[in-house]
Protein backbone atom coordinates (compact mmCIF):
# COMPACT_ATOMS: atom_id res chain seq x y z
CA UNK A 1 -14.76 12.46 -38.07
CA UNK A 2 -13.87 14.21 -41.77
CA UNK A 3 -17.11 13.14 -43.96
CA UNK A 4 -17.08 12.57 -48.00
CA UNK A 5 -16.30 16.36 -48.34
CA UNK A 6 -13.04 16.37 -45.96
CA UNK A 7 -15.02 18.43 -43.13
CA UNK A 8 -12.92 19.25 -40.25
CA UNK A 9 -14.28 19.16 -36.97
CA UNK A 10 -13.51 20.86 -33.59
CA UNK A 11 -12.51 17.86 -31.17
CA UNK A 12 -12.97 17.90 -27.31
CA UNK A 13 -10.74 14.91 -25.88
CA UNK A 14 -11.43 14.66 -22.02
CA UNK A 15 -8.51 12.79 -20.57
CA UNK A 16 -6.60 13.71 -23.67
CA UNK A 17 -3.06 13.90 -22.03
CA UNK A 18 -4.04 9.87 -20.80
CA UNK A 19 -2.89 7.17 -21.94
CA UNK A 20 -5.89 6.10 -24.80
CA UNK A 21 -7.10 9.87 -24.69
CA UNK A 22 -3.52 10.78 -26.37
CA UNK A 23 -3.41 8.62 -28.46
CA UNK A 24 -6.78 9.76 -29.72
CA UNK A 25 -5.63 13.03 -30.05
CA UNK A 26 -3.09 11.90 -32.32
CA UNK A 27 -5.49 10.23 -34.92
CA UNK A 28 -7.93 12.71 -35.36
CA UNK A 29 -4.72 15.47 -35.60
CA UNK A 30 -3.91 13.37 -38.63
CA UNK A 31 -7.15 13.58 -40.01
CA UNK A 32 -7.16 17.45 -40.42
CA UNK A 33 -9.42 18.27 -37.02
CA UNK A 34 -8.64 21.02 -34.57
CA UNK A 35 -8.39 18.95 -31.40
CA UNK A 36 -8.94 20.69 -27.57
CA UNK A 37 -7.58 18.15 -24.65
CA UNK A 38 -9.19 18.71 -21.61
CA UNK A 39 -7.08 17.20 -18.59
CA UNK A 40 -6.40 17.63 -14.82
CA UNK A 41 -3.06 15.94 -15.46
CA UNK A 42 -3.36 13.59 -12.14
CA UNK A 43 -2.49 10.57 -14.06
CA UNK A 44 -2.57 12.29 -18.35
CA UNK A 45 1.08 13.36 -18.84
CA UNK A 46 2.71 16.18 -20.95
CA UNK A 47 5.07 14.24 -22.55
CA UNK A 48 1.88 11.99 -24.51
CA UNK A 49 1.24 15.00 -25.67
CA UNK A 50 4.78 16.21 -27.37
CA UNK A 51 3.89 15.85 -30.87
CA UNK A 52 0.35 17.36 -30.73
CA UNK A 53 1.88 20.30 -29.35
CA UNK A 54 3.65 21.14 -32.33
CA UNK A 55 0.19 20.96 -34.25
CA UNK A 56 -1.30 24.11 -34.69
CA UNK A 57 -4.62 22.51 -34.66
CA UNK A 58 -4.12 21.09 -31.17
CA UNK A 59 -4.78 23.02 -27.83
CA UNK A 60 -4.22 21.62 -24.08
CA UNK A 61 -6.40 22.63 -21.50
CA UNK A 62 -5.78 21.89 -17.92
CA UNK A 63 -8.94 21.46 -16.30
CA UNK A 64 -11.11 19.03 -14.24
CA UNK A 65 -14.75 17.41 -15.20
CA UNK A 66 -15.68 18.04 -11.95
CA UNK A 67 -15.61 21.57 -12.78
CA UNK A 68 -18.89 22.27 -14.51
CA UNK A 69 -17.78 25.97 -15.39
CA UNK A 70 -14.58 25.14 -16.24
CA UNK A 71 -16.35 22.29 -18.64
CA UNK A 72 -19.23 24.65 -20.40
CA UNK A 73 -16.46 27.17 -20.85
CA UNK A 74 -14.08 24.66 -23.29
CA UNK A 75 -16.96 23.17 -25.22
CA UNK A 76 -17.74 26.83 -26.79
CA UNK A 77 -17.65 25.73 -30.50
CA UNK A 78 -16.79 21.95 -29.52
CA UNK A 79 -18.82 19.48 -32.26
CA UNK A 80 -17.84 16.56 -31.16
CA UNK A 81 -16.45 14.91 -27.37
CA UNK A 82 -14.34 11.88 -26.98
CA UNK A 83 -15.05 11.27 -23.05
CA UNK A 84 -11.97 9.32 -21.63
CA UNK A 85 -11.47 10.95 -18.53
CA UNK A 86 -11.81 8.87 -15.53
CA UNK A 87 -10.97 6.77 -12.18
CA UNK A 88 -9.41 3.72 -14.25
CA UNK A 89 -7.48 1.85 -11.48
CA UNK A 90 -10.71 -1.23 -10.65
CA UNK A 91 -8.38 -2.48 -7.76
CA UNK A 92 -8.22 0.72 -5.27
CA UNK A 93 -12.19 1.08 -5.55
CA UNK A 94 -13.22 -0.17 -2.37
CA UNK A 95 -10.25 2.29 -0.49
CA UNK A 96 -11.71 5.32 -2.01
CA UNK A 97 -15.85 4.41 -2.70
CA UNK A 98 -16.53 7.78 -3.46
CA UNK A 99 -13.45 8.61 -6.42
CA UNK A 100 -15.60 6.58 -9.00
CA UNK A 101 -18.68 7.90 -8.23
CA UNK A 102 -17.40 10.98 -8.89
CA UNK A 103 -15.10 10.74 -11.52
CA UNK A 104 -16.52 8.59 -13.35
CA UNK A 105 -20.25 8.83 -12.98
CA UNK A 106 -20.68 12.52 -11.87
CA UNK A 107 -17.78 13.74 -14.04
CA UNK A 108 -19.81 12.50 -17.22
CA UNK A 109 -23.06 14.28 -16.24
CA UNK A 110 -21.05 17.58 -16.02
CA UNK A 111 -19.44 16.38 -19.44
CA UNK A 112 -23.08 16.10 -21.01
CA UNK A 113 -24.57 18.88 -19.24
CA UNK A 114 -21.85 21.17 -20.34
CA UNK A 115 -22.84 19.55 -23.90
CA UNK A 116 -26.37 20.26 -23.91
CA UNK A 117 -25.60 23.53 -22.75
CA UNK A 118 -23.53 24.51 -25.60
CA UNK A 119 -25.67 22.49 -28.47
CA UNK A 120 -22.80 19.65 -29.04
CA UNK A 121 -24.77 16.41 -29.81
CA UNK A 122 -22.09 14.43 -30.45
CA UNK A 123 -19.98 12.00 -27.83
CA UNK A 124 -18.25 9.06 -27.55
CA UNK A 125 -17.12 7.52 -24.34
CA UNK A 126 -15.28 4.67 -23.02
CA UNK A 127 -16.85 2.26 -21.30
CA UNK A 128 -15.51 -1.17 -19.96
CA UNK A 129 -16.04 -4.89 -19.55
CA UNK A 130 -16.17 -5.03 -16.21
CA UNK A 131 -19.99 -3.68 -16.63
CA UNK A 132 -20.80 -7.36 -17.24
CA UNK A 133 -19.67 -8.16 -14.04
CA UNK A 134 -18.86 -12.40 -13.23
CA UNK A 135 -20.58 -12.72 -17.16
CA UNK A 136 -22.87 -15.94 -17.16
CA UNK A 137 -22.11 -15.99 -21.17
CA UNK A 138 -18.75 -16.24 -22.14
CA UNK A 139 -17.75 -14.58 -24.78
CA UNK A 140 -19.90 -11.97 -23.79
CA UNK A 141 -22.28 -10.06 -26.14
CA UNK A 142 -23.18 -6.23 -25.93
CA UNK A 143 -26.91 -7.63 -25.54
CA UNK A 144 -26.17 -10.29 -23.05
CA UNK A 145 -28.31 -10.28 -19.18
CA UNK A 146 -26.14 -8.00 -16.67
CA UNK A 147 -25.65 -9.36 -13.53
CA UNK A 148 -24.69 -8.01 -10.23
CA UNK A 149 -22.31 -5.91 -10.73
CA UNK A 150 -18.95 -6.81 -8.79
CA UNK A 151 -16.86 -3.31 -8.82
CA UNK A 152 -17.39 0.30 -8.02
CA UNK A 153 -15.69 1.15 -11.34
CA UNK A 154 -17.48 -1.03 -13.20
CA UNK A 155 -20.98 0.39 -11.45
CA UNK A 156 -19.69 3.75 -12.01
CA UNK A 157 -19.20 3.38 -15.80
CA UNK A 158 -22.90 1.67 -16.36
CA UNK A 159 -23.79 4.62 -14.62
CA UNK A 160 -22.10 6.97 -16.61
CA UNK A 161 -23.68 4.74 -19.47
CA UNK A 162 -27.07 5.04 -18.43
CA UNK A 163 -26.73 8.60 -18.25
CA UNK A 164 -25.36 8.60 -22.09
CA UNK A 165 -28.61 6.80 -23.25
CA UNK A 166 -30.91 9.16 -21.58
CA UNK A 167 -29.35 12.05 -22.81
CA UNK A 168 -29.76 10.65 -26.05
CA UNK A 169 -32.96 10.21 -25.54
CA UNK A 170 -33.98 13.35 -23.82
CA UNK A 171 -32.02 16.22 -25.93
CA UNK A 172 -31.41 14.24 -29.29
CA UNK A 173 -27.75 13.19 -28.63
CA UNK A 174 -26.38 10.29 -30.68
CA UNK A 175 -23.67 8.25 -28.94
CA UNK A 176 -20.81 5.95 -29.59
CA UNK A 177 -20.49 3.39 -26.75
CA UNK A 178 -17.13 1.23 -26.53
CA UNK A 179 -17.17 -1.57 -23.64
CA UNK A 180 -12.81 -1.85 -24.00
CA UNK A 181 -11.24 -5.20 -22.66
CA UNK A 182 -7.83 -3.87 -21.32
CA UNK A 183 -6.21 -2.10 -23.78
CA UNK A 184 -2.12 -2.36 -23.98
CA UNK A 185 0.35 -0.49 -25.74
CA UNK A 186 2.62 2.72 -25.71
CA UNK A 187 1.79 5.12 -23.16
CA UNK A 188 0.30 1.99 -21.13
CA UNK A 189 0.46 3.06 -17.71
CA UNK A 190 -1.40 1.17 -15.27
CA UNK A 191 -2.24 -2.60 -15.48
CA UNK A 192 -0.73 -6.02 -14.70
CA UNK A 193 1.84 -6.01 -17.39
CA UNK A 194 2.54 -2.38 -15.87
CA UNK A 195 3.20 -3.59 -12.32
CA UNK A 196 4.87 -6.92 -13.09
CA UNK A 197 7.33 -5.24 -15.47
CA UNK A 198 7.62 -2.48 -12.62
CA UNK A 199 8.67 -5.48 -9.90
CA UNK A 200 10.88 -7.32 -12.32
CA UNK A 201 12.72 -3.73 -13.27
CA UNK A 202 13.51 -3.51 -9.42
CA UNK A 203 14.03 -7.32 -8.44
CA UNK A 204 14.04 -9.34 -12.18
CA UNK A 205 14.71 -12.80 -9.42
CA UNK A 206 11.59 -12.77 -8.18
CA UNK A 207 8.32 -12.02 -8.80
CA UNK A 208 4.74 -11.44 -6.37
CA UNK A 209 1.36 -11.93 -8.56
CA UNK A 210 -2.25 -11.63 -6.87
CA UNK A 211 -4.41 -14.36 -7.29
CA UNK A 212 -3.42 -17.84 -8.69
CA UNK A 213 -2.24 -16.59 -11.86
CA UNK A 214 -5.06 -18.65 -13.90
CA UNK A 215 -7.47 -15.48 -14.11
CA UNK A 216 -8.15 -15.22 -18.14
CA UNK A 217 -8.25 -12.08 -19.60
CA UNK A 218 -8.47 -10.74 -22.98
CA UNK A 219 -6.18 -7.62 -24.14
CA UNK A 220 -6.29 -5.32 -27.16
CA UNK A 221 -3.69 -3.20 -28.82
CA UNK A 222 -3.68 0.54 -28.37
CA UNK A 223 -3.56 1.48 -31.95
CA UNK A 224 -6.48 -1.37 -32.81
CA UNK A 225 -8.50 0.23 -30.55
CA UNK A 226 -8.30 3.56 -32.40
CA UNK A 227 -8.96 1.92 -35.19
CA UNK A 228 -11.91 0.13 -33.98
CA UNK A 229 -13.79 3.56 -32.60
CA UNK A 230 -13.18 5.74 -35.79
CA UNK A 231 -14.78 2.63 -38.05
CA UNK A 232 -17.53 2.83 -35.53
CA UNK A 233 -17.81 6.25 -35.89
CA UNK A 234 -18.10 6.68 -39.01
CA UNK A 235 -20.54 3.87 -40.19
CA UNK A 236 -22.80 2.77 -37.16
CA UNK A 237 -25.56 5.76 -36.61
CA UNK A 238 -28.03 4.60 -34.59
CA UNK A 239 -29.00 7.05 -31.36
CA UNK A 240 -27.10 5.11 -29.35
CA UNK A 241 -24.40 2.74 -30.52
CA UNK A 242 -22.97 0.14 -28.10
CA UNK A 243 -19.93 -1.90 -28.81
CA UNK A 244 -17.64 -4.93 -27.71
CA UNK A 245 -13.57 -4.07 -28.47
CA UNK A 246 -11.28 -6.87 -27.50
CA UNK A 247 -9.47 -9.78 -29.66
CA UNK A 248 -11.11 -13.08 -30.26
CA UNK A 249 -8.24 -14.72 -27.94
CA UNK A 250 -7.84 -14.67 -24.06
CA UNK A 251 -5.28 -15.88 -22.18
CA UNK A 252 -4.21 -16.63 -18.69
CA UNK A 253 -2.60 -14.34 -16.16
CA UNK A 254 0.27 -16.75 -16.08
CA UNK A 255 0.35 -16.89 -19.96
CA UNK A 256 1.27 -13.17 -20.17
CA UNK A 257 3.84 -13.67 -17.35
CA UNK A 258 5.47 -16.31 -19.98
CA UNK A 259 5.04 -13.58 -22.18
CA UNK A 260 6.93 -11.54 -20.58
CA UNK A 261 9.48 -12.94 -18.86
CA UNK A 262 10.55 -15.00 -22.31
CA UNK A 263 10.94 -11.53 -23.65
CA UNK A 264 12.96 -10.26 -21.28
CA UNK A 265 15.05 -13.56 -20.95
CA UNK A 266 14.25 -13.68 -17.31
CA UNK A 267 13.13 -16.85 -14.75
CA UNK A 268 11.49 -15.27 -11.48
CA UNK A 269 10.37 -17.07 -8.65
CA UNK A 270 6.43 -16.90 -8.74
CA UNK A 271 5.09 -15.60 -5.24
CA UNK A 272 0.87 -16.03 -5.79
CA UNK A 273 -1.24 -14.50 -2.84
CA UNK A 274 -3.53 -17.42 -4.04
CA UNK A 275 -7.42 -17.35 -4.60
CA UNK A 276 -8.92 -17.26 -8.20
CA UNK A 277 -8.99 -13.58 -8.18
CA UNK A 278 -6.34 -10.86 -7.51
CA UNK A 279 -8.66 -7.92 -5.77
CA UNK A 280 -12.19 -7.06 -5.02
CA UNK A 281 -13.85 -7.15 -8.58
CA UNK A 282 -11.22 -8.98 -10.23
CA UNK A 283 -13.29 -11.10 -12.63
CA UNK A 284 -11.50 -14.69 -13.05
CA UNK A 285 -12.71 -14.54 -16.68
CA UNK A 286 -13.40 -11.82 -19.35
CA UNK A 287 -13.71 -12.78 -22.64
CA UNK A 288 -15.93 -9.93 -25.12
CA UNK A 289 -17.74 -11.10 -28.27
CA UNK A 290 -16.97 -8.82 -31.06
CA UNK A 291 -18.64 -10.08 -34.42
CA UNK A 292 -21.05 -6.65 -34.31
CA UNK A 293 -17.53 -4.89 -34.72
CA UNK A 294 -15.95 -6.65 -37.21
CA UNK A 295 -19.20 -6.72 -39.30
CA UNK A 296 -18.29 -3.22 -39.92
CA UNK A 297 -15.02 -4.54 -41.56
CA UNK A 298 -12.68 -3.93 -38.34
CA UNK A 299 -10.23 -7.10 -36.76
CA UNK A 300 -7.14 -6.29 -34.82
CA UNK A 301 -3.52 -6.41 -36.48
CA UNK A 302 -2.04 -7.45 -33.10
CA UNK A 303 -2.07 -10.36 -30.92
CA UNK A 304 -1.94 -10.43 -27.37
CA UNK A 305 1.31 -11.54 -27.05
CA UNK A 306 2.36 -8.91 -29.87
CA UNK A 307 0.56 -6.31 -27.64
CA UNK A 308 2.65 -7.55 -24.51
CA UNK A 309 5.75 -7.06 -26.15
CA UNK A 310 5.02 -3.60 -27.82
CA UNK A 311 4.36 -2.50 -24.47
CA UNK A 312 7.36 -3.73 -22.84
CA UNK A 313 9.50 -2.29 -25.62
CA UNK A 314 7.96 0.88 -24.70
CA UNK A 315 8.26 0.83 -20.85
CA UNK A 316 12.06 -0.13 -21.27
CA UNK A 317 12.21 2.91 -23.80
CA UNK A 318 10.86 5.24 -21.19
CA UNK A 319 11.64 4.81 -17.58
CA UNK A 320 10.22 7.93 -16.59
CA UNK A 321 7.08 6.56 -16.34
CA UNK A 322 8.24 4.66 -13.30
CA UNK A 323 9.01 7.92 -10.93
CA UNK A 324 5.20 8.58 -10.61
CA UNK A 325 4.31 5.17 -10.04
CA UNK A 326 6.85 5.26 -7.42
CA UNK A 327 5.76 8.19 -5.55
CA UNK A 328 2.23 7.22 -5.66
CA UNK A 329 3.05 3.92 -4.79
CA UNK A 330 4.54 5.65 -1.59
CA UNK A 331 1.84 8.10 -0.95
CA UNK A 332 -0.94 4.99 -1.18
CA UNK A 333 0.93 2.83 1.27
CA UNK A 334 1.57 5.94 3.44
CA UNK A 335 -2.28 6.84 3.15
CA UNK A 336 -3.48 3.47 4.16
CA UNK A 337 -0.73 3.75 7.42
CA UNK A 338 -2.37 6.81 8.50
CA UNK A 339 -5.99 5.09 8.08
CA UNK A 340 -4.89 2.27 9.93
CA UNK A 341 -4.23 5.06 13.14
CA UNK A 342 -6.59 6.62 12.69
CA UNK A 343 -9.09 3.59 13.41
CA UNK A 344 -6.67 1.42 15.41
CA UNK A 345 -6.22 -1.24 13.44
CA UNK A 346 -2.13 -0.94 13.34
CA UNK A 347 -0.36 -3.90 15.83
C-alpha cells in the first residue's frame, strides 16, 4: 500500500487471475503499484484479468504454489504478497482429503518460505469463517474459543494460519489476517447463488437445494471486501493482525432463493434433500462479529440482497462462465463413476 509519500510497491497476488485475487489486482493497479499475478489458472481465468493486461505495471505469471522454485523465482524484488490462492470449494473436501492439505496448507508454507528466502516480510492472506467451525458464540469474534473443527478446508486454512503467525514470529514477518464470510459479486464463481442461478439458467421451473433451506449465512460484497483489507492494511500494524469481514446481517438459505428468484421474476418448485445442513461441514449458522473492523472506520456499502443481485446481473452478463462449470461438473460426476468401479460400490 502507497504511504504519505505516494510509494509504489511491487505486488505479488497469488491466485490473482481468481475471482477476489483479480479483483485485488485491480485496486492496487489503481493505486500506482506494479502488480505480479501468480496463477495456475485451474479455476483464475484470463478474462478477470483483461484490463490489468493493458497496465504496464501489471505482469501474469502462470505458475503453481506447489512449485517452490517456480515460487522463490517470482518473488525476486516482490515487497509485499496478497496470498489468495487456494482449494475454495468446502463441499468436495471429503472426495479429495488430500487437495486442501496441499493447496491450501502446504501451498502457503512454499508461499512463506519462498518469502523468507527472498527478504519479503510482508503478506496478507485470506482466511475464512469456517475456522470457527459449529461457533458456540454467535456473532462470532476473532478472539472467540475454536472448537472442533468441522471441514478439511476450514482445518486447512487454520493451518495455513498457524503457519502465518509463526513465521511472524520466527523471521519478523508482520501479517494481515482476513477470516471472509462468503464474499459475492462480479467474477463470483463458485457458491450457492452460483449453482442455483446455474440450475434455474437450465430448468428456471424447478429448482433442487441441499439441506432444508433454513441454513443462515452471512455474505459480503466483492468490492467491500477490498475495501475492508486495504483500510486494514494501512492502519492496523501489529505483528500479526487478525480480522472478521462480513455484514452485520445474515440471512437464510431460503431468503437468498427469494432473492433471487424475485429478481429474475421466476417461481420454481423447491426440491430440499432435507437435513439442517447441505454437505459435510456445512455450518447451519455463520454469523462474524465485525466491530474491530469498523473501528478502523470501514462498513459495507452493500447489502446482502444488493450483493445477490449484483452478482446475478453479472452471471446473466457473462455466460461463459457456465462452460467450465459444465465440463467440470461432467468430469466430477464422471470421476466419482469410475471410483464407484473401482471399489464396487456401483448397482
Amino acid at each position: 500500500m502507497p504511504d504519505e509519500s505516494g510509494y509504489a510497491m511491487v505486488i505479488l497476488v497469488t491466485g490473482g487471475a481468481g475471482f477476489i485475487g483479480s479483483h485485488i489486482v485491480d485496486r492496487m493497479l489503481s493505486l500506482g503499484h506494479h502488480v505480479i499475478a501468480y496463477d495456475n489458472l485451474s479455476t483464475g481465468r484470463e478474462e478477470f484479468l483483461i484490463e490489468a493486461r493493458r497496465n504496464p505495471l501489471f505482469k501474469l505469471v502462470k505458475g503453481d504454489i506447489l512449485d517452490a522454485v517456480a515460487l522463490q523465482q517470482v518473488m525476486s524484488g516482490v515487497e509485499f504478497v496478497f496470498h489468495l490462492a487456494a482449494n475454495a470449494d468446502v463441499r468436495f473436501g471429503t472426495q479429495n482429503p488430500k487437495r486442501d492439505l496441499e493447496q491450501n496448507t502446504l501451498g502457503t508454507f512454499n508461499v512463506l518460505e519462498a518469502m523468507r528466502i527472498s527478504g519479503v516480510k510482508k503478506i496478507a492472506f485470506s482466511s475464512t469463517g469456517s475456522i470457527y467451525g459449529e461457533a458456540a458464540v454467535i456473532p462470532t469474534p476473532e478472539n472467540a474459543p475454536f472448537p472442533v473443527q468441522t471441514s478439511l478446508y476450514g482445518a486447512s486454512k487454520l493451518g495455513g494460519e498457524g503457519l502465518i503467525a509463526a513465521f511472524c514470529e520466527g523471521f519478523e514477518f508482520r501479517s494481515w489476517i482476513f477470516r471472509f464470510v462468503s464474499i459475492l459479486g462480479e467474477r463470483y464463481t463458485h457458491g450457492h447463488v452460483f449453482d442455483f442461478y446455474h440450475q434455474l439458467r437450465d430448468h428456471p421451473e424447478h429448482l433442487k437445494v441441499l439441506g432444508n433451506g433454513r441454513q443462515k449465512k452471512s455474505y459480503l460484497y466483492v468490492q467491500d471486501c477490498v475495501d475492508a483489507i486495504c483500510i486494514a492494511i494501512q492502519k492496523a500494524q501489529e505483528k500479526v493482525n487478525i480480522f472478521n469481514l462480513g455484514t452485520n446481517e445474515f440471512i437464510e438459505v431460503n431468503d437468498s432463493i427469494g432473492s433471487m428468484t424475485e429478481y429474475l421474476k421466476l417461481s420454481p418448485v423447491m426440491e430440499y434433500s432435507g437435513g439442517d445442513r447441505g454437505w459435510i461441514g456445512d455450518n447451519p449458522f455463520i454469523f462474524l462479529e465485525t466491530s474491530k473492523i469498523r473501528a478502523l472506520g470501514w462498513s459495507p456499502q452493500k447489502t446482502i440482497r444488493q450483493g445477490i443481485e449484483k452478482t446475478i446481473q453479472y452471471l446473466e452478463s457473462n455466460p461463459f462462465l457456465f462452460e467450465r462449470a459444465d465440463r467440470d461438473s461432467f468430469l466430477q460426476v464422471n470421476s466419482s463413476h469410475q471410483k464407484r468401479q473401482c471399489t464396487g460400490e456401483v448397482r
